[in-house]
C-alpha atoms as a PDB file:
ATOM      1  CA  UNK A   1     123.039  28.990-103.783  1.00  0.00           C
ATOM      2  CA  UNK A   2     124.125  32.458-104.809  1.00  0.00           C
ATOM      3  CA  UNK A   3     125.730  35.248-103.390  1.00  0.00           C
ATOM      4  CA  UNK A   4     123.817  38.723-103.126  1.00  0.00           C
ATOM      5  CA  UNK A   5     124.948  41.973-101.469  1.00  0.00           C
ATOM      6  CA  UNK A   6     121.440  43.242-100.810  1.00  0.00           C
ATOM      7  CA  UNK A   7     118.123  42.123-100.067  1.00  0.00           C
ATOM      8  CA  UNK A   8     116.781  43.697-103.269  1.00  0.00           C
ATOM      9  CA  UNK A   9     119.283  42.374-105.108  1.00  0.00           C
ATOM     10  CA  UNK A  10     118.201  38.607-104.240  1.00  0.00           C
ATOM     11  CA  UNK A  11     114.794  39.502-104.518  1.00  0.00           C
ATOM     12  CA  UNK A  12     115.255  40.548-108.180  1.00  0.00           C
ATOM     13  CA  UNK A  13     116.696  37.517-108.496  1.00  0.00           C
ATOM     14  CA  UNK A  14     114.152  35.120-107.590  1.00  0.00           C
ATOM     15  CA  UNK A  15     111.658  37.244-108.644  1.00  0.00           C
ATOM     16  CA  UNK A  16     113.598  36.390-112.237  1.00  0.00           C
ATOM     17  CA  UNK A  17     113.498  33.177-111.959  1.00  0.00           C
ATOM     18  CA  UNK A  18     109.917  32.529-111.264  1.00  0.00           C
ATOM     19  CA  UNK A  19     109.481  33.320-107.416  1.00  0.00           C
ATOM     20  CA  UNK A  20     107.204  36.113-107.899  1.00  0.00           C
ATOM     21  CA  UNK A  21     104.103  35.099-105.360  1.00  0.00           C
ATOM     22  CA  UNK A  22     104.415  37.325-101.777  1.00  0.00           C
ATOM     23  CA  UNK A  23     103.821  34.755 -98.826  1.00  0.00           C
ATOM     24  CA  UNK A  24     103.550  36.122 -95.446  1.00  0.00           C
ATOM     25  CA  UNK A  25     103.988  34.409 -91.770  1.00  0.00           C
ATOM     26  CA  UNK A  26     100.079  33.578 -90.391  1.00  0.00           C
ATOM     27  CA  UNK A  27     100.000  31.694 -86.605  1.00  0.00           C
ATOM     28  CA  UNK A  28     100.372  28.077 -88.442  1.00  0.00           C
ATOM     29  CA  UNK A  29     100.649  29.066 -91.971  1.00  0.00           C
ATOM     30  CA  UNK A  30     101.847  31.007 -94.418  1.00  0.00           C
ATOM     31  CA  UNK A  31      99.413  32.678 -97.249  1.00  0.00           C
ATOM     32  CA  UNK A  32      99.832  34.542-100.355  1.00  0.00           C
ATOM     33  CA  UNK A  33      96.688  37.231-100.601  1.00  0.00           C
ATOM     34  CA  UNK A  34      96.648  37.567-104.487  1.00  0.00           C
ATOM     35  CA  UNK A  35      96.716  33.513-104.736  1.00  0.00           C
ATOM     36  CA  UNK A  36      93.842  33.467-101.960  1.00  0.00           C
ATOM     37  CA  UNK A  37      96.473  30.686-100.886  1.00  0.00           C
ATOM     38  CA  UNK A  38      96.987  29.514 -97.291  1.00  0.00           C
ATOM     39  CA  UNK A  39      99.440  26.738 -97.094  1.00  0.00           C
ATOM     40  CA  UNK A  40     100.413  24.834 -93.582  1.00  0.00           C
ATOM     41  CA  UNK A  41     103.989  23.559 -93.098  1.00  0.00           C
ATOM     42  CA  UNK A  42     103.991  20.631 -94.565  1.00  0.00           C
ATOM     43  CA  UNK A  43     102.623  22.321 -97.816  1.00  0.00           C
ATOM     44  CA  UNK A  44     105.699  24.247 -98.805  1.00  0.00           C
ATOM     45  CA  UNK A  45     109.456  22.954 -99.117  1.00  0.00           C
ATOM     46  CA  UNK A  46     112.377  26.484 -98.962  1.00  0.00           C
ATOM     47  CA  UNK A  47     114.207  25.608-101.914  1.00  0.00           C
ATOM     48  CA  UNK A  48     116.592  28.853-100.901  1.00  0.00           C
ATOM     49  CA  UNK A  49     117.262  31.007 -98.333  1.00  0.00           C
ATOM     50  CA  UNK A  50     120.001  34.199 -97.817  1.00  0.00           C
ATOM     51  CA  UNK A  51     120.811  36.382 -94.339  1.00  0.00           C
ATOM     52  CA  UNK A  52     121.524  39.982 -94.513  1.00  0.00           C
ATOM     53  CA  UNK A  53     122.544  42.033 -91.859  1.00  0.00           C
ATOM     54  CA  UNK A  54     121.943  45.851 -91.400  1.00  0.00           C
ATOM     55  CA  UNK A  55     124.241  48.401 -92.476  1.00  0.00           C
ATOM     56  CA  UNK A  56     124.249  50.208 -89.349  1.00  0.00           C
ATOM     57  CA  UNK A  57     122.990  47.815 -86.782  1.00  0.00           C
ATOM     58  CA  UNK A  58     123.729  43.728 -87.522  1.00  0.00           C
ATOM     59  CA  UNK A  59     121.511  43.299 -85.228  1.00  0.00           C
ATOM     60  CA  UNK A  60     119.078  43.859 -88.136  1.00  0.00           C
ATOM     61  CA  UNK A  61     118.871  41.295 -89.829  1.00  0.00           C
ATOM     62  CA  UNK A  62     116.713  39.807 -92.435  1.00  0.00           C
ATOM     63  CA  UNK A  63     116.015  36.843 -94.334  1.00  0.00           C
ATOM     64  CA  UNK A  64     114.352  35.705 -97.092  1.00  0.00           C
ATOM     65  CA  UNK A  65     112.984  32.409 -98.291  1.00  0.00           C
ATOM     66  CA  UNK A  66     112.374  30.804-101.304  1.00  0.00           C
ATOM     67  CA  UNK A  67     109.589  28.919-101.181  1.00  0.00           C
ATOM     68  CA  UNK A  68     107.686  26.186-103.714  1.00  0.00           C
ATOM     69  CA  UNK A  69     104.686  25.085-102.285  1.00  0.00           C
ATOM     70  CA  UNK A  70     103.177  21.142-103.415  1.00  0.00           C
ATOM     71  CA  UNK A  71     101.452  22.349-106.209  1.00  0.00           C
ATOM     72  CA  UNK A  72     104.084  24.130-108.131  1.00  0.00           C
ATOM     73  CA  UNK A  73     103.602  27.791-106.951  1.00  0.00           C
ATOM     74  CA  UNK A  74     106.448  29.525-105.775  1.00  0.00           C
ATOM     75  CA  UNK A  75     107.299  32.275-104.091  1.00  0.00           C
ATOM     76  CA  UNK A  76     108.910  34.519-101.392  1.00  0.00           C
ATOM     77  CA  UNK A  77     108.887  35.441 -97.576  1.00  0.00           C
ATOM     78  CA  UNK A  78     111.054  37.933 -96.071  1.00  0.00           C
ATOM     79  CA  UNK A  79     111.673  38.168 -92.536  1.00  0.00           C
ATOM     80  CA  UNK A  80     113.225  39.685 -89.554  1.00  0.00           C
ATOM     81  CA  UNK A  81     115.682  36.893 -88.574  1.00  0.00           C
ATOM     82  CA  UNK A  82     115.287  35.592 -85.327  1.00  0.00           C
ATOM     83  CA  UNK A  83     111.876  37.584 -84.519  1.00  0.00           C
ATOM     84  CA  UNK A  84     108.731  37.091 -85.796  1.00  0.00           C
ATOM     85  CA  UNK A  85     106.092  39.639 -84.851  1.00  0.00           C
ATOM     86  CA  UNK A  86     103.334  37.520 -84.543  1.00  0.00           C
ATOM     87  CA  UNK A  87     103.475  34.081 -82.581  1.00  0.00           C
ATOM     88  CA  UNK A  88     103.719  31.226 -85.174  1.00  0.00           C
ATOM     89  CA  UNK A  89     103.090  27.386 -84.084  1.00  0.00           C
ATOM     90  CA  UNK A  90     105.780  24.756 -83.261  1.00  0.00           C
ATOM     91  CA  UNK A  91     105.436  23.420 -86.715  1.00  0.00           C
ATOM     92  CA  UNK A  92     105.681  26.357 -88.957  1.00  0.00           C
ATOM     93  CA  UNK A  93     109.036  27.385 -86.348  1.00  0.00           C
ATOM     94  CA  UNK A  94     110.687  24.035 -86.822  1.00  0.00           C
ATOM     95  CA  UNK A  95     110.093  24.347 -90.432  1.00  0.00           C
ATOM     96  CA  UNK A  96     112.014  27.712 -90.898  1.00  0.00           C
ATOM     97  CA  UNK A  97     114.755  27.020 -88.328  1.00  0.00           C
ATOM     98  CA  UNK A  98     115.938  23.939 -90.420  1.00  0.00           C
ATOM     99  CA  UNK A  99     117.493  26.592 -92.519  1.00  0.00           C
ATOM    100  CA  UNK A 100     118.705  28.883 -90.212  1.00  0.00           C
END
């Protein structure tokens, strides 16, 4: 894995190297609106994943994840680390806290 000071800086990155699909955290899911994709845990492997912490607060943190779902597409998900606005399912929470 790489090293990046910023969070734009490692999405740049991946966005470089072919993540360029926006998912975002559904209840048991995660979808992608301009692929009219909606993939359930066991769709999607996180090939990568980096932390950042605030500037002013580390208790704002962020993550984002890599993400390459069974059929090739690939992509990105950014996240408040440790707090997810909306209440995801068992499955989709075990899935992300492998790589926390």
């Amino acid at each position: 894995m790489k090293n990046y000071d910023t969070l734009s800086e490692a999405i740049n990155d991946l966005r470089k190297r072919g993540y360029v699909n926006d998912f975002n955290l559904k209840c048991d899911s995660i979808e992608c609106n301009n692929l009219k994709l909606k993939l359930s845990p066991y769709d999607f492997e996180i090939t990568e994943f980096y932390r950042f912490e605030g500037n002013s607060n580390p208790d704002d943190e962020e993550i984002i994840y890599a993400i390459t779902s069974n059929k090739g597409e690939k992509g990105i998900i950014v996240d408040a680390y440790g707090i997810y606005s909306n209440q995801i399912t068992n499955e989709l929470l075990q899935k992300l806290k492998v790589k926390r």
